[in-house]
N, C-alpha and C. Protein backbone atom coordinates (compact mmCIF):
# COMPACT_ATOMS: atom_id res chain seq x y z
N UNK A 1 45.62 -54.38 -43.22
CA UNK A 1 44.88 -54.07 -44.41
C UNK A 1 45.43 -52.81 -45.04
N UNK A 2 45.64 -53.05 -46.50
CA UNK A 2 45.95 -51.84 -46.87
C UNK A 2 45.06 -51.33 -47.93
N UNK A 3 45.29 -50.14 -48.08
CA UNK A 3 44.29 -49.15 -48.63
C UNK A 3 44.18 -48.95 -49.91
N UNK A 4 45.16 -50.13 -50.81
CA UNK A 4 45.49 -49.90 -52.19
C UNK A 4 43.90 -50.27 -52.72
N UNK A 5 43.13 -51.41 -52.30
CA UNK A 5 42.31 -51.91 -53.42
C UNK A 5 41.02 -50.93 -53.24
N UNK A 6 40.87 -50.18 -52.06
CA UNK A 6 40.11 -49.48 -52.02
C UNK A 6 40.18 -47.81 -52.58
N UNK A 7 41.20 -47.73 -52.55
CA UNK A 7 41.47 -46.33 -53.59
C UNK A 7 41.26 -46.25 -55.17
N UNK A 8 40.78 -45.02 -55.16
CA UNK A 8 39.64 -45.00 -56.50
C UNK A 8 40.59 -44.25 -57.58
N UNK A 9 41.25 -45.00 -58.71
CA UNK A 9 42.04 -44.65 -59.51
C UNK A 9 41.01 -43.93 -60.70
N UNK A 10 41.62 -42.48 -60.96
CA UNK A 10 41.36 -41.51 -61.73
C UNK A 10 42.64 -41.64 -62.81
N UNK A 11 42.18 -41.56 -63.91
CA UNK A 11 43.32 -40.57 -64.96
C UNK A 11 44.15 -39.81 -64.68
N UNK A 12 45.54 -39.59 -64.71
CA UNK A 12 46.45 -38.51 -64.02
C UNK A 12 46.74 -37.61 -65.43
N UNK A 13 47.74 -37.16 -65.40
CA UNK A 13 48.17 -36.08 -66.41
C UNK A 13 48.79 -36.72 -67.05
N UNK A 14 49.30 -38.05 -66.34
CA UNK A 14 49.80 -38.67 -67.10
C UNK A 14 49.44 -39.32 -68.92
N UNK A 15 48.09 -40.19 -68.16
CA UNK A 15 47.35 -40.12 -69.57
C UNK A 15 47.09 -39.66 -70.43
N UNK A 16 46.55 -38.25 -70.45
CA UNK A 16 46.12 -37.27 -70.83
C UNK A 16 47.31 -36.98 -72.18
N UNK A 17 48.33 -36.76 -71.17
CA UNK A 17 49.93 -36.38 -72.49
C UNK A 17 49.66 -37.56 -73.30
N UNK A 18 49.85 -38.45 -73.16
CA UNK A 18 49.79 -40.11 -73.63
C UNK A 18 49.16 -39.78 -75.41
N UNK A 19 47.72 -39.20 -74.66
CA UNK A 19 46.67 -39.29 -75.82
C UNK A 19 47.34 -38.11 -77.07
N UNK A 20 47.16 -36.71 -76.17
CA UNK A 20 47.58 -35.62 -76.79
C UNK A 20 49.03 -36.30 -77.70
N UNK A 21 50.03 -36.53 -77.15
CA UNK A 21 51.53 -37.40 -77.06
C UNK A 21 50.76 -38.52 -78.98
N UNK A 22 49.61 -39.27 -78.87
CA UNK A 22 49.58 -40.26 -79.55
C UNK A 22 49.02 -39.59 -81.24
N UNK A 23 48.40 -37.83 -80.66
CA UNK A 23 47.68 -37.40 -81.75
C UNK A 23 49.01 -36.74 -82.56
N UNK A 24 49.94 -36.35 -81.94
CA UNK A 24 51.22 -35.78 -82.35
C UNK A 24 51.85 -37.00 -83.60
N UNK A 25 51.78 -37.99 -82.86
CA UNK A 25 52.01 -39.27 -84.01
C UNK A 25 51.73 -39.56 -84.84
N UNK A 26 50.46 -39.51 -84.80
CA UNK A 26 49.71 -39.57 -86.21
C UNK A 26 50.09 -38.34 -87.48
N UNK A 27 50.15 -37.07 -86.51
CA UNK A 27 50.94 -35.71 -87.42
C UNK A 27 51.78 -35.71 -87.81
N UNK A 28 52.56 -36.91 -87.06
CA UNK A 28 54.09 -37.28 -87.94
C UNK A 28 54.09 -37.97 -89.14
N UNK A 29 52.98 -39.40 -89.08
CA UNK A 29 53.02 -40.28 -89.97
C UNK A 29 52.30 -39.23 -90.93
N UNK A 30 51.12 -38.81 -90.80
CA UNK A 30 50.76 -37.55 -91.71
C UNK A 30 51.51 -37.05 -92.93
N UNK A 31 52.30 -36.70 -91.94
CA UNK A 31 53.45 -35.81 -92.70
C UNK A 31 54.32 -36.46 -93.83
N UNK A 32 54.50 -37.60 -92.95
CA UNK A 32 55.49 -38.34 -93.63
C UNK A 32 55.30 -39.08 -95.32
N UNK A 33 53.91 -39.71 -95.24
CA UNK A 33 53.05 -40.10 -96.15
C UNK A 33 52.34 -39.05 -96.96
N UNK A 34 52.61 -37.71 -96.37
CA UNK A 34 51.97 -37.06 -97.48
C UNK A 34 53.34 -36.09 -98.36
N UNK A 35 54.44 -36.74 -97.79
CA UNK A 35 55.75 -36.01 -98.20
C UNK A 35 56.36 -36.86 -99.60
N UNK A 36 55.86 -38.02 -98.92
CA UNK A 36 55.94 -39.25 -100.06
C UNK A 36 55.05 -39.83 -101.47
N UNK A 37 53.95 -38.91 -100.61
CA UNK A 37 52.78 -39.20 -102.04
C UNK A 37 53.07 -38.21 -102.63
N UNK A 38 53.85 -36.85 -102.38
CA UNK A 38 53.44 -35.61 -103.46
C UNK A 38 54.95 -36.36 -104.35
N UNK A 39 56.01 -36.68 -103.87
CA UNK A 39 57.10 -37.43 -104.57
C UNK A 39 56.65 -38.40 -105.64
N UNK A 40 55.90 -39.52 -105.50
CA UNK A 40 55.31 -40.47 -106.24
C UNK A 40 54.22 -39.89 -107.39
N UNK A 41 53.95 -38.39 -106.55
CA UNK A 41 52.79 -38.06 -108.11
C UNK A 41 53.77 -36.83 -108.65
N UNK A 42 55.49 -35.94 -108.27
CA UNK A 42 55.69 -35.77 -109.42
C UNK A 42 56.63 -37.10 -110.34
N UNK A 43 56.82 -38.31 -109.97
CA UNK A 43 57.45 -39.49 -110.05
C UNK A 43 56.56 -39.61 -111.44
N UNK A 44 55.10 -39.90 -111.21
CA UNK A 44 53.96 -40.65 -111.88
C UNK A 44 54.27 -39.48 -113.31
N UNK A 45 54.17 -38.24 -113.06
CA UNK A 45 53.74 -37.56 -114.06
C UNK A 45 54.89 -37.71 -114.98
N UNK A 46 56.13 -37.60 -114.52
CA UNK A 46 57.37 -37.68 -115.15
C UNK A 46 57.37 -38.83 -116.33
N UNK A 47 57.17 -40.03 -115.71
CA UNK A 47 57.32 -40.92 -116.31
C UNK A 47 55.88 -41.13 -117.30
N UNK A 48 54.43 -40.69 -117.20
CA UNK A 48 53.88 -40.26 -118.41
C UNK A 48 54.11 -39.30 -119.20
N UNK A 49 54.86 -38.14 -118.73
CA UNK A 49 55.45 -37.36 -120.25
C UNK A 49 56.51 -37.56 -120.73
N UNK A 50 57.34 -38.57 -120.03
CA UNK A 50 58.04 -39.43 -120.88
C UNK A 50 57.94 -40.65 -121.65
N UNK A 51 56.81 -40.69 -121.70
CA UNK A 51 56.59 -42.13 -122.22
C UNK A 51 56.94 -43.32 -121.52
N UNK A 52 56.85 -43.39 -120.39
CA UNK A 52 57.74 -44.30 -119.83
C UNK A 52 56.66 -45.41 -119.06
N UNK A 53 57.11 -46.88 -118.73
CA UNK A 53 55.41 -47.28 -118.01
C UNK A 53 55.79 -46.53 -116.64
N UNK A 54 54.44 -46.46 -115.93
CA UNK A 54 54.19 -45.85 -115.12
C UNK A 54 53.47 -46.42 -114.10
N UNK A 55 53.09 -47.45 -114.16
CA UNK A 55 51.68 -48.08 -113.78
C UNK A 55 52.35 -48.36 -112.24
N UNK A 56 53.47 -48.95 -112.08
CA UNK A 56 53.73 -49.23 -110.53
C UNK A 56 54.28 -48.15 -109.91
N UNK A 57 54.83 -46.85 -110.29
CA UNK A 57 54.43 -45.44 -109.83
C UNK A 57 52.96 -45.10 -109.51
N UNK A 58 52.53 -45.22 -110.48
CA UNK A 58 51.01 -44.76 -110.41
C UNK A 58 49.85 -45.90 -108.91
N UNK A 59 50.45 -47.07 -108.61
CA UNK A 59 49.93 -47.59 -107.90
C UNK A 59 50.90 -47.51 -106.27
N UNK A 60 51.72 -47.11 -106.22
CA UNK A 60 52.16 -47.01 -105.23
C UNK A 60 51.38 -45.41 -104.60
N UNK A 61 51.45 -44.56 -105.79
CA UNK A 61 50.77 -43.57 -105.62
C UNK A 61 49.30 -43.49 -104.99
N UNK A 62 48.64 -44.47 -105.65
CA UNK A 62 47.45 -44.83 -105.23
C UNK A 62 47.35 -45.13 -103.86
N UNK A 63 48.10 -46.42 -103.43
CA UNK A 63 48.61 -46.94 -102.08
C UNK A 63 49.05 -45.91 -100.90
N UNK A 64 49.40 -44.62 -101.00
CA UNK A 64 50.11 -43.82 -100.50
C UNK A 64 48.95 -42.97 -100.42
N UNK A 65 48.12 -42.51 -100.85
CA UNK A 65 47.15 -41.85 -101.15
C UNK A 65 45.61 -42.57 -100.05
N UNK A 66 46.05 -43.63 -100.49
CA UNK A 66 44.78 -44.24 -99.58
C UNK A 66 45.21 -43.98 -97.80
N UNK A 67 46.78 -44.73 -97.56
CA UNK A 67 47.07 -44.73 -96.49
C UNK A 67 46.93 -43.58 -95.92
N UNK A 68 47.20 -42.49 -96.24
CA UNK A 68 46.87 -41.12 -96.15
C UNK A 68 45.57 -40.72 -95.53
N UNK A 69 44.77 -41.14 -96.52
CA UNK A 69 42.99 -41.05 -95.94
C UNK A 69 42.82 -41.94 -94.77
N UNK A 70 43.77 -42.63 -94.83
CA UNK A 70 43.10 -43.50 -93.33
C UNK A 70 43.79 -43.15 -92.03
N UNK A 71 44.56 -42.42 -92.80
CA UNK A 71 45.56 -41.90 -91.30
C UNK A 71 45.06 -40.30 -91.14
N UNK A 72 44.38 -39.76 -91.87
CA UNK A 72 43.55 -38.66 -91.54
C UNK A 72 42.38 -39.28 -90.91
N UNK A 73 41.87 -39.59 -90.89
CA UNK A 73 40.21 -40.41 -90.24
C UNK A 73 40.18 -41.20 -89.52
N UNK A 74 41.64 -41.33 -89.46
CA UNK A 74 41.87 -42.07 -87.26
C UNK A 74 42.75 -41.00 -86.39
N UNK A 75 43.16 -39.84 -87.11
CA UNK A 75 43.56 -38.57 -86.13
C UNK A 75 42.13 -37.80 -86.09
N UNK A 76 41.73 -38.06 -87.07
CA UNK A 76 40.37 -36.59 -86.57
C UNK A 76 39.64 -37.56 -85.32
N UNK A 77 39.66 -38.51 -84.62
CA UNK A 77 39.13 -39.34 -83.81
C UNK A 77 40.04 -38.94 -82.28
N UNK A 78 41.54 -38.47 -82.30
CA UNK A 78 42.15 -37.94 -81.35
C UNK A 78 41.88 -36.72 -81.10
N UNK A 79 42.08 -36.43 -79.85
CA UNK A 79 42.26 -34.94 -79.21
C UNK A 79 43.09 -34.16 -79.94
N UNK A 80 42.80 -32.65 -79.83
CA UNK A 80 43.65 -31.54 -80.94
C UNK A 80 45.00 -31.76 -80.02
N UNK A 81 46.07 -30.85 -80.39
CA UNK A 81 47.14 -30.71 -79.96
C UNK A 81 47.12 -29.78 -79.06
N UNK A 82 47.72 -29.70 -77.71
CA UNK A 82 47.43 -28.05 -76.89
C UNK A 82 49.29 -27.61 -77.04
């Protein structure tokens, strides 16, 4: 008999990085999407003081903007960074 099924598995440190490790990710995509929306809104403005259409600037903007909010409000749900 061995002693595997009876040993009581805890969380190691391992996990722990994992999570911390998964909130770092989200700070990336963060980043990334909010590097891209400030691009698309001076994109948007350009092309309204030029007269120019704008509307699929202006909706990608939108799109970029939303993804944003949703990728803030599934990191504030992770652990901070140590």
């Amino acid at each position: 008999m061995t002693g595997d099924a009876s040993r009581s598995r805890t969380p190691g440190a391992g996990s722990t990085r994992r999570r911390v490790r998964s909130g770092e990710d989200f700070d990336i995509i963060i980043g990334f999407l909010g590097f891209w929306a400030l691009v698309l809104l001076v994109v948007t403005v350009w092309m309204e003081v030029t007269a120019q259409p704008a509307l699929g600037w202006a909706l990608g903007l939108l799109a970029s903007l939303l993804a944003l909010y949703g990728m803030i409000r599934l990191r504030r749900k992770l652990p901070d960074r140590r």
